[in-house]
N, C-alpha and C. Protein backbone atom coordinates (compact mmCIF):
# COMPACT_ATOMS: atom_id res chain seq x y z
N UNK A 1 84.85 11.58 -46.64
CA UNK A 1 83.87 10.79 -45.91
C UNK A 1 82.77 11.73 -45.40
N UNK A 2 81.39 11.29 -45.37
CA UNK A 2 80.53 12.29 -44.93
C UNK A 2 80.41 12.52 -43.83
N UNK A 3 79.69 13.53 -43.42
CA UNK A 3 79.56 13.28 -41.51
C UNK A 3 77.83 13.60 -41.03
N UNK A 4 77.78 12.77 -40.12
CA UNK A 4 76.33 12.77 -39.87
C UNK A 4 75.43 14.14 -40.17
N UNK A 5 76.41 15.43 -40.29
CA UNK A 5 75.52 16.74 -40.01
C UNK A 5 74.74 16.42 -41.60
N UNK A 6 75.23 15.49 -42.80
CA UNK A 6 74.71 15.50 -44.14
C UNK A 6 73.46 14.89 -44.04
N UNK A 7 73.48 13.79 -43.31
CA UNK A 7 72.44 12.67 -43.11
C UNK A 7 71.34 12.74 -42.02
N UNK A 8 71.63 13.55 -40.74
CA UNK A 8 71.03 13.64 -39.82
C UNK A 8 69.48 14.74 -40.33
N UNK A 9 68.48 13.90 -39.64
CA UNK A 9 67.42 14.84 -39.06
C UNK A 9 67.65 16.05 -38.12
N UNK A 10 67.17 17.30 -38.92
CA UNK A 10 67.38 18.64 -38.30
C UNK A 10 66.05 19.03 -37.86
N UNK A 11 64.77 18.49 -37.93
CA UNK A 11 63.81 19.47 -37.88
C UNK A 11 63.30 17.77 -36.71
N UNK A 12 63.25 18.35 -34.91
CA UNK A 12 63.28 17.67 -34.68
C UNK A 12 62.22 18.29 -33.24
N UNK A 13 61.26 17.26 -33.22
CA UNK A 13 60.38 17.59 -32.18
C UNK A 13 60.70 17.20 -30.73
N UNK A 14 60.52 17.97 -29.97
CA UNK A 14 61.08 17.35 -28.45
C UNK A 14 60.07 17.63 -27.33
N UNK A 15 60.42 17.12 -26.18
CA UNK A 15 59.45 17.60 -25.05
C UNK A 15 60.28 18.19 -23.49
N UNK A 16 60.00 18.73 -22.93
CA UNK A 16 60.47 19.51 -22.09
C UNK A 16 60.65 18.92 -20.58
N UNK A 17 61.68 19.26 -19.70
CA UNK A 17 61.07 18.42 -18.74
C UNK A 17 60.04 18.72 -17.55
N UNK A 18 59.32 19.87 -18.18
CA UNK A 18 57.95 20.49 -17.39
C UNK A 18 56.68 19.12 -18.08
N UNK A 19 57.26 18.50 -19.48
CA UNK A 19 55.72 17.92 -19.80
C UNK A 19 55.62 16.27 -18.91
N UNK A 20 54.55 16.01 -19.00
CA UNK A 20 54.10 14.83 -18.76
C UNK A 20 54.12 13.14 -19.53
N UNK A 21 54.37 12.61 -18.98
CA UNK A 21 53.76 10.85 -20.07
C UNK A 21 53.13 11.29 -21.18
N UNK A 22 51.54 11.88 -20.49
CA UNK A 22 50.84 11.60 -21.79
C UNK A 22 51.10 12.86 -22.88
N UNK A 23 51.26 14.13 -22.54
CA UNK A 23 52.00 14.74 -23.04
C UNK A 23 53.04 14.40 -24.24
N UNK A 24 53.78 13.79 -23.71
CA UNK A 24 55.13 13.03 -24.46
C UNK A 24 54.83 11.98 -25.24
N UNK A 25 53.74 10.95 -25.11
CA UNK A 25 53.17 10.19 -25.79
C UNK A 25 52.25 10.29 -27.18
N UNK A 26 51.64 11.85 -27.25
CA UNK A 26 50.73 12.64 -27.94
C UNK A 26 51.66 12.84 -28.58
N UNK A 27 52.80 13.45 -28.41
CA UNK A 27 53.51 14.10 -29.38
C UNK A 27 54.25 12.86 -30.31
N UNK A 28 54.56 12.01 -29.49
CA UNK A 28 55.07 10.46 -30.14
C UNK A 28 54.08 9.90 -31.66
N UNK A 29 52.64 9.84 -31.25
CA UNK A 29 51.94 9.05 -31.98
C UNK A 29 51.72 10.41 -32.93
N UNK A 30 51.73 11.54 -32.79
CA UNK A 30 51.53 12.46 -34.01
C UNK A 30 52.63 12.32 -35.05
N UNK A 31 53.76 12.20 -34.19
CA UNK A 31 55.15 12.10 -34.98
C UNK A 31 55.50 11.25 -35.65
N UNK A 32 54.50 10.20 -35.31
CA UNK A 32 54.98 8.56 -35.96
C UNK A 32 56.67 7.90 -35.11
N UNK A 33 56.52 8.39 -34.20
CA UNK A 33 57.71 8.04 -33.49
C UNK A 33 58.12 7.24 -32.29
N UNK A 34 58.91 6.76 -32.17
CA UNK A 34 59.23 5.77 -30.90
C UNK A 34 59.83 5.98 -30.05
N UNK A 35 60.60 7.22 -29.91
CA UNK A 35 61.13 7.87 -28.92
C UNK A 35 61.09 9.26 -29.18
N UNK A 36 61.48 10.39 -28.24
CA UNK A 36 61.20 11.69 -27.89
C UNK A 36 62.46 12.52 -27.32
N UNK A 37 62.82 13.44 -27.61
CA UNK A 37 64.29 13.78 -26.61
C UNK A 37 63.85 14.64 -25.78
N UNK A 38 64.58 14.71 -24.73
CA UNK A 38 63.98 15.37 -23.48
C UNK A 38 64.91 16.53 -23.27
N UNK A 39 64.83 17.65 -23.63
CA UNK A 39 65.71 19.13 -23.04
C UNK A 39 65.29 19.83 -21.86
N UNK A 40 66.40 20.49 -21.86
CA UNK A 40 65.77 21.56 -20.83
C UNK A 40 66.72 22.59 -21.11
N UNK A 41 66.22 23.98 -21.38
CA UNK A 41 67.00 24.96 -21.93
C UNK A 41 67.67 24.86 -23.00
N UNK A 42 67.26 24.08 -23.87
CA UNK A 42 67.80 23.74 -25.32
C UNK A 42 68.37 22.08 -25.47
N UNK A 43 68.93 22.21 -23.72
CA UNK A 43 70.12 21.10 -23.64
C UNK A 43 69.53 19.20 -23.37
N UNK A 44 69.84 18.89 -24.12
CA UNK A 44 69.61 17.58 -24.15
C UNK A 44 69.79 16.75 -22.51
N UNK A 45 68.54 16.10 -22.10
CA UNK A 45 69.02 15.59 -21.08
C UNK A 45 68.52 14.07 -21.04
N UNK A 46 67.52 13.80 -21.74
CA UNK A 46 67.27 12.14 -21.89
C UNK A 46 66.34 12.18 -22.89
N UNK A 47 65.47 11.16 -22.88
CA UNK A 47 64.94 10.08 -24.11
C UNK A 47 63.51 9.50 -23.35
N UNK A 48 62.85 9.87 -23.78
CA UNK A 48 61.57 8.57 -23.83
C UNK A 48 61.28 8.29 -24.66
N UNK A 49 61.51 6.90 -24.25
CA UNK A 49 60.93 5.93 -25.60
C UNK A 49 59.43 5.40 -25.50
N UNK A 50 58.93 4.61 -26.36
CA UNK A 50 57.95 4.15 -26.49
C UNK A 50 57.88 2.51 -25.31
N UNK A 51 59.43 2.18 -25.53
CA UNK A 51 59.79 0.96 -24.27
C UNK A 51 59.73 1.49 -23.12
N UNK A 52 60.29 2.93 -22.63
CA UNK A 52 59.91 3.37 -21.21
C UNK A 52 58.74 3.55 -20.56
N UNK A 53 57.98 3.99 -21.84
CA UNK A 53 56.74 4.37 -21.22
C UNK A 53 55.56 2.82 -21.08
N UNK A 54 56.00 2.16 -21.87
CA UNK A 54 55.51 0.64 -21.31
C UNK A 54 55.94 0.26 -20.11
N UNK A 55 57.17 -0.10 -20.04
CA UNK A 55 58.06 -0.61 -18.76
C UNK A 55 57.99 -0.03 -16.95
N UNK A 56 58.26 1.59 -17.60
CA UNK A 56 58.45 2.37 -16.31
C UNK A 56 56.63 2.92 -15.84
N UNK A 57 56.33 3.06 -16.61
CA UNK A 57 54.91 3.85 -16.72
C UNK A 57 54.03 2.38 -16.78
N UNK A 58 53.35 2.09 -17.68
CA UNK A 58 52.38 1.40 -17.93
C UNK A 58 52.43 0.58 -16.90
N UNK A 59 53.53 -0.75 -16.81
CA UNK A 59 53.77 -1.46 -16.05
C UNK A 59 53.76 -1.43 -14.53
N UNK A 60 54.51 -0.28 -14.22
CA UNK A 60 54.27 0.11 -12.93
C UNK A 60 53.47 0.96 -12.62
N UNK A 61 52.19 0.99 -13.31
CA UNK A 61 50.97 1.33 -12.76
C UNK A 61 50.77 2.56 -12.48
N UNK A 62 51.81 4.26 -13.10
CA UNK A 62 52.13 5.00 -13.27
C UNK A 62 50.62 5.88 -14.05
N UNK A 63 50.30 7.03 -13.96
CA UNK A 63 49.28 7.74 -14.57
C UNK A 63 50.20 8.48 -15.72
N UNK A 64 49.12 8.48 -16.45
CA UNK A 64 49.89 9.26 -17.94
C UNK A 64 50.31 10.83 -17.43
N UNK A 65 49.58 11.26 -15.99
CA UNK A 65 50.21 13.04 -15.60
C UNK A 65 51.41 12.45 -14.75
N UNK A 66 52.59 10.74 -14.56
CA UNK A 66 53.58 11.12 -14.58
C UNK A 66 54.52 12.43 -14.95
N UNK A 67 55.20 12.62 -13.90
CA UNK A 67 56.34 13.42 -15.14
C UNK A 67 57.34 12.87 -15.42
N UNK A 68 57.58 13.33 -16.47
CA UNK A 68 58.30 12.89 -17.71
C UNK A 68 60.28 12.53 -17.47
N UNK A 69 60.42 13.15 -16.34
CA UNK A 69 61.73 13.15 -16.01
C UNK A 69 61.87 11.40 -15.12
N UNK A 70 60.50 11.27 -13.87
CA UNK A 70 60.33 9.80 -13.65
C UNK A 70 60.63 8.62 -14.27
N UNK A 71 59.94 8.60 -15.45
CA UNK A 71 60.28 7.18 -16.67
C UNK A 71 61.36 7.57 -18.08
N UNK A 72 61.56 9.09 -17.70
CA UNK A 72 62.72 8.39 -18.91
C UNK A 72 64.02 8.29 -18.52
N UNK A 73 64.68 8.11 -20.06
CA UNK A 73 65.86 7.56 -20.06
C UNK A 73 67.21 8.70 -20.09
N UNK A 74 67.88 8.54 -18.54
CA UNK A 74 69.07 9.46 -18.91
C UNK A 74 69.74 9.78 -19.67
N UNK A 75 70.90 10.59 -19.63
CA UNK A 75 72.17 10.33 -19.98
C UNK A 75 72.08 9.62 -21.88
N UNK A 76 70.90 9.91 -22.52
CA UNK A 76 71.26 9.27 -23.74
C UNK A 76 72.51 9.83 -24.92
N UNK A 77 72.65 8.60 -25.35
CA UNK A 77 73.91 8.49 -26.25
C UNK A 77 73.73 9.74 -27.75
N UNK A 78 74.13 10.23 -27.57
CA UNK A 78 74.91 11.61 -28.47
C UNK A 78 76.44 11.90 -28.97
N UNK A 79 75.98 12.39 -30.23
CA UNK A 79 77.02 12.57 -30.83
C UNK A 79 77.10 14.13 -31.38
N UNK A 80 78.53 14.23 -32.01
CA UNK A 80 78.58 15.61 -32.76
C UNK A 80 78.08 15.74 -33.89
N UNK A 81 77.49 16.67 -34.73
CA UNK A 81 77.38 17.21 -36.55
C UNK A 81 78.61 16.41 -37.45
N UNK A 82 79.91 16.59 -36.79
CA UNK A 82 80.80 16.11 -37.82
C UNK A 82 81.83 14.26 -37.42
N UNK A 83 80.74 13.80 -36.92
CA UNK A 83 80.77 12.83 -36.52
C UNK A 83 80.66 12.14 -37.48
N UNK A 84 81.67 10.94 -37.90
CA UNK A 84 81.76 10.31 -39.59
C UNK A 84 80.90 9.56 -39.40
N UNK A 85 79.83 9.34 -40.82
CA UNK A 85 79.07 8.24 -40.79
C UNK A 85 79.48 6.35 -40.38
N UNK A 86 80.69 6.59 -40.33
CA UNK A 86 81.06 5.22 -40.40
C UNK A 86 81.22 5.29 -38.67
N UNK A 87 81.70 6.28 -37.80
CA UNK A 87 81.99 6.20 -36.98
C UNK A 87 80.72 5.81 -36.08
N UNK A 88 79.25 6.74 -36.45
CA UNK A 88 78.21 6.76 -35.94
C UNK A 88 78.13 5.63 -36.01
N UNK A 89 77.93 4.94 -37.48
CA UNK A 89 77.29 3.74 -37.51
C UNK A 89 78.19 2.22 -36.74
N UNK A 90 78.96 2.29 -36.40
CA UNK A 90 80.48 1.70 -35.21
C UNK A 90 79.50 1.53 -33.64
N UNK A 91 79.22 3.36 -33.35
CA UNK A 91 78.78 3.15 -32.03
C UNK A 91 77.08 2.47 -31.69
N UNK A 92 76.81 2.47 -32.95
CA UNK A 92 75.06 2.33 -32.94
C UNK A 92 75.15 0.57 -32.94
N UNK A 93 76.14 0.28 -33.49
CA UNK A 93 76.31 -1.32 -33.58
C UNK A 93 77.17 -1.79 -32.08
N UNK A 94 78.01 -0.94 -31.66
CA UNK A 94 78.31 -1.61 -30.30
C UNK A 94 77.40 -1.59 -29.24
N UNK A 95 76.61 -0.13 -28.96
CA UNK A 95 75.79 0.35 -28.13
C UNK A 95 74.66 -0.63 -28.35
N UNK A 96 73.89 -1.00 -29.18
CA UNK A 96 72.83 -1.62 -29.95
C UNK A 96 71.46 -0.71 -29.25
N UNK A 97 72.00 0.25 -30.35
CA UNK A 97 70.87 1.47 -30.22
C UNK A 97 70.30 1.64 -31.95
N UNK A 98 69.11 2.13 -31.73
CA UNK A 98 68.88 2.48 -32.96
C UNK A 98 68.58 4.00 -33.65
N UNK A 99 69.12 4.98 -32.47
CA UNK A 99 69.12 6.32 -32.65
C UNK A 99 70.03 6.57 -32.10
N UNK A 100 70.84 8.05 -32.43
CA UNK A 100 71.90 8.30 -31.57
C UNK A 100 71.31 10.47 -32.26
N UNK A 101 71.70 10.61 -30.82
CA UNK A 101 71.07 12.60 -30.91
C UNK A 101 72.27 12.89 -31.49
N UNK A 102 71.88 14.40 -31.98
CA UNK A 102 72.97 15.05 -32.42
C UNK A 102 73.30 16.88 -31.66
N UNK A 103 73.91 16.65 -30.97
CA UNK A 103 74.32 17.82 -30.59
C UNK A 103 75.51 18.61 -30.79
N UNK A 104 75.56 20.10 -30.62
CA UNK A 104 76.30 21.22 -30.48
C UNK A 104 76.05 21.81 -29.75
N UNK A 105 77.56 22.10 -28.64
CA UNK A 105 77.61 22.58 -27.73
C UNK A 105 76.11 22.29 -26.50
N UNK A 106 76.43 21.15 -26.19
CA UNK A 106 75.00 20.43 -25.99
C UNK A 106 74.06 20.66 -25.74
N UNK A 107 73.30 21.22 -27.32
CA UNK A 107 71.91 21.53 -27.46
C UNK A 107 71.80 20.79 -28.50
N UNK A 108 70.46 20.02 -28.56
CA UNK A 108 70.08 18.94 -29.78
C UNK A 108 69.89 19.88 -30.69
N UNK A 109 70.38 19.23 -31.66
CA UNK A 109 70.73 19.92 -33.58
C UNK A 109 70.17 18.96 -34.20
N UNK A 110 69.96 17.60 -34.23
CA UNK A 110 69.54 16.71 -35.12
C UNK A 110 68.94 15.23 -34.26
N UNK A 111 68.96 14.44 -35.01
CA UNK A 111 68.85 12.82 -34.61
C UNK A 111 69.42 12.25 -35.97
N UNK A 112 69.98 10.94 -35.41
CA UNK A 112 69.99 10.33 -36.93
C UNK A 112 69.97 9.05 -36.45
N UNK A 113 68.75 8.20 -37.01
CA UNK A 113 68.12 6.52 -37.20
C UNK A 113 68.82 5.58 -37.86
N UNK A 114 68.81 4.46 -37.52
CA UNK A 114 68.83 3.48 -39.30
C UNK A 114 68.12 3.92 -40.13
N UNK A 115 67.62 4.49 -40.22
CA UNK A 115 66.49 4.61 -41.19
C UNK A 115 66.87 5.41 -41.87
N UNK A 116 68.03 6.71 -41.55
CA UNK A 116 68.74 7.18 -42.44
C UNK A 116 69.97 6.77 -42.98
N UNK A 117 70.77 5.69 -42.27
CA UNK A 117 71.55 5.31 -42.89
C UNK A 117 71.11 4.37 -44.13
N UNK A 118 69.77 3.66 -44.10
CA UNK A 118 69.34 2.70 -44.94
C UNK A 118 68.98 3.38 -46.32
N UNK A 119 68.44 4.86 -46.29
CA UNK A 119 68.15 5.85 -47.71
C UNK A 119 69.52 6.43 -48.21
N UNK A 120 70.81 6.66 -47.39
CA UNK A 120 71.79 7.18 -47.48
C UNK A 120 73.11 6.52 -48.42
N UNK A 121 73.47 6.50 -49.60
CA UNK A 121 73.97 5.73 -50.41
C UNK A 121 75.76 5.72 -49.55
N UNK A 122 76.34 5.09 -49.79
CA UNK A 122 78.06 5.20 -48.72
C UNK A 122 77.88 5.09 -47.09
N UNK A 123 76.88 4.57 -47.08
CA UNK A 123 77.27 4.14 -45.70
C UNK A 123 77.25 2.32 -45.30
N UNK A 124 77.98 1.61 -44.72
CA UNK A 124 78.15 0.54 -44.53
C UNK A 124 77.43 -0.23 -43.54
N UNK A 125 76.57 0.18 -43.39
CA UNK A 125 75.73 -0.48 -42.72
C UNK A 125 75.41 -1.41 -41.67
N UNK A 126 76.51 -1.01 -40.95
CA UNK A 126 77.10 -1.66 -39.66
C UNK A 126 76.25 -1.57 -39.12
N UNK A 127 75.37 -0.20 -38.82
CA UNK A 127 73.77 0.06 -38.20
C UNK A 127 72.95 -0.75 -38.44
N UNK A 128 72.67 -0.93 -39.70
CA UNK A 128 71.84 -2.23 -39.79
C UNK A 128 72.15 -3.40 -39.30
N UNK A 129 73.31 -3.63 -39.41
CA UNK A 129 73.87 -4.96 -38.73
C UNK A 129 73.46 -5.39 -37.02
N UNK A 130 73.12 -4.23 -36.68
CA UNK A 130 73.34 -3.60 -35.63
C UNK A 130 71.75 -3.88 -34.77
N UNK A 131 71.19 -3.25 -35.90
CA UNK A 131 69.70 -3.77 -35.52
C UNK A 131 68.69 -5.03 -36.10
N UNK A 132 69.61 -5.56 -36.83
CA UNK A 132 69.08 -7.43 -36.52
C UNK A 132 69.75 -7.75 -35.58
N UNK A 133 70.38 -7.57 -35.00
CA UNK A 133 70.74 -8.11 -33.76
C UNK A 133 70.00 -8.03 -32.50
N UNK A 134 69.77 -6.29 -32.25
CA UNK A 134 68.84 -5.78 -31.62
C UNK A 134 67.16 -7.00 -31.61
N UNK A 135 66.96 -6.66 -33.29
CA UNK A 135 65.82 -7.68 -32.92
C UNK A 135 65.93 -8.98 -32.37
N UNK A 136 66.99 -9.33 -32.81
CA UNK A 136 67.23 -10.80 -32.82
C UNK A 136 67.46 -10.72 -30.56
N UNK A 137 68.20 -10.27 -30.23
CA UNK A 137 68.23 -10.48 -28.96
C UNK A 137 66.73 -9.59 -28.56
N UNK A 138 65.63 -8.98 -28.49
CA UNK A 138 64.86 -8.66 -28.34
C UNK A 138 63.48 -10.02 -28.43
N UNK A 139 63.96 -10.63 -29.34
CA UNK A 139 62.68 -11.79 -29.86
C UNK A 139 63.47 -12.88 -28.78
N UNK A 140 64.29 -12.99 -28.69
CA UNK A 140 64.68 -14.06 -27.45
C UNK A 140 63.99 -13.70 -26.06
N UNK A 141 64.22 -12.32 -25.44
CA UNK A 141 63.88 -12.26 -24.49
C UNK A 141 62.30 -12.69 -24.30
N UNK A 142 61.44 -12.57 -25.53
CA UNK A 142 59.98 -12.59 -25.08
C UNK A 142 60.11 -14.30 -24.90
């Protein structure tokens, strides 16, 4: 069985928790990305997403020289390198997340999306399952 370290994104851009909103946002729209991981000393400590920075920031009337530790998201969900694809794709469907980090010895090593399980041939696609749902309870709330 494979394990995420095959499938996962290794070359992975992050922001610090010295940077700012807009900071973190710049680096988002260069990246083509919807969320950002947040370290400090290598070590993984949260997530901004593209939903935080609407919600926590935009919404509450927040300046883009926020810092970055204010609107994001703790404690995000991580896993290990040899973490089975089937297993990842289990927690991404209970959690109803659509990224999950990848760390060692907790310093981010990777990320891995649906988006890699969807190019990735042997994986079952529970992730996907995972995120029509996501949409599907997402399009209700509006």
């Amino acid at each position: 069985m494979k394990s995420i370290r095959e499938i996962m994104t290794s070359n992975v851009d992050y922001c610090t928790t010295l940077d700012n909103v807009y900071e973190a946002a710049v680096k988002m729209a260069e990246g083509g990305v919807g969320a950002i991981p947040i370290c400090e000393d290598g070590k993984l400590v949260g997530v901004l997403t593209d939903r935080d920075i609407a919600i926590r920031c935009v919404a509450g009337k927040k300046p883009g020289s926020t810092k970055i530790t204010d609107v994001m998201t703790k404690e995000p969900i991580a896993i290990l390198p040899e973490t089975s694809i089937m297993e990842a794709e289990e927690l991404m469907a209970e959690k109803q997340i659509r990224r999950l980090f990848v760390v060692e010895q907790e310093s981010l090593i990777g990320i891995v999306s649906l988006g890699d399980f969807a190019i990735h041939k042997g994986t079952n696609m529970a992730a996907a399952h995972a995120l029509t749902e996501i949409s599907e309870k997402q399009h209700i709330q509006h």
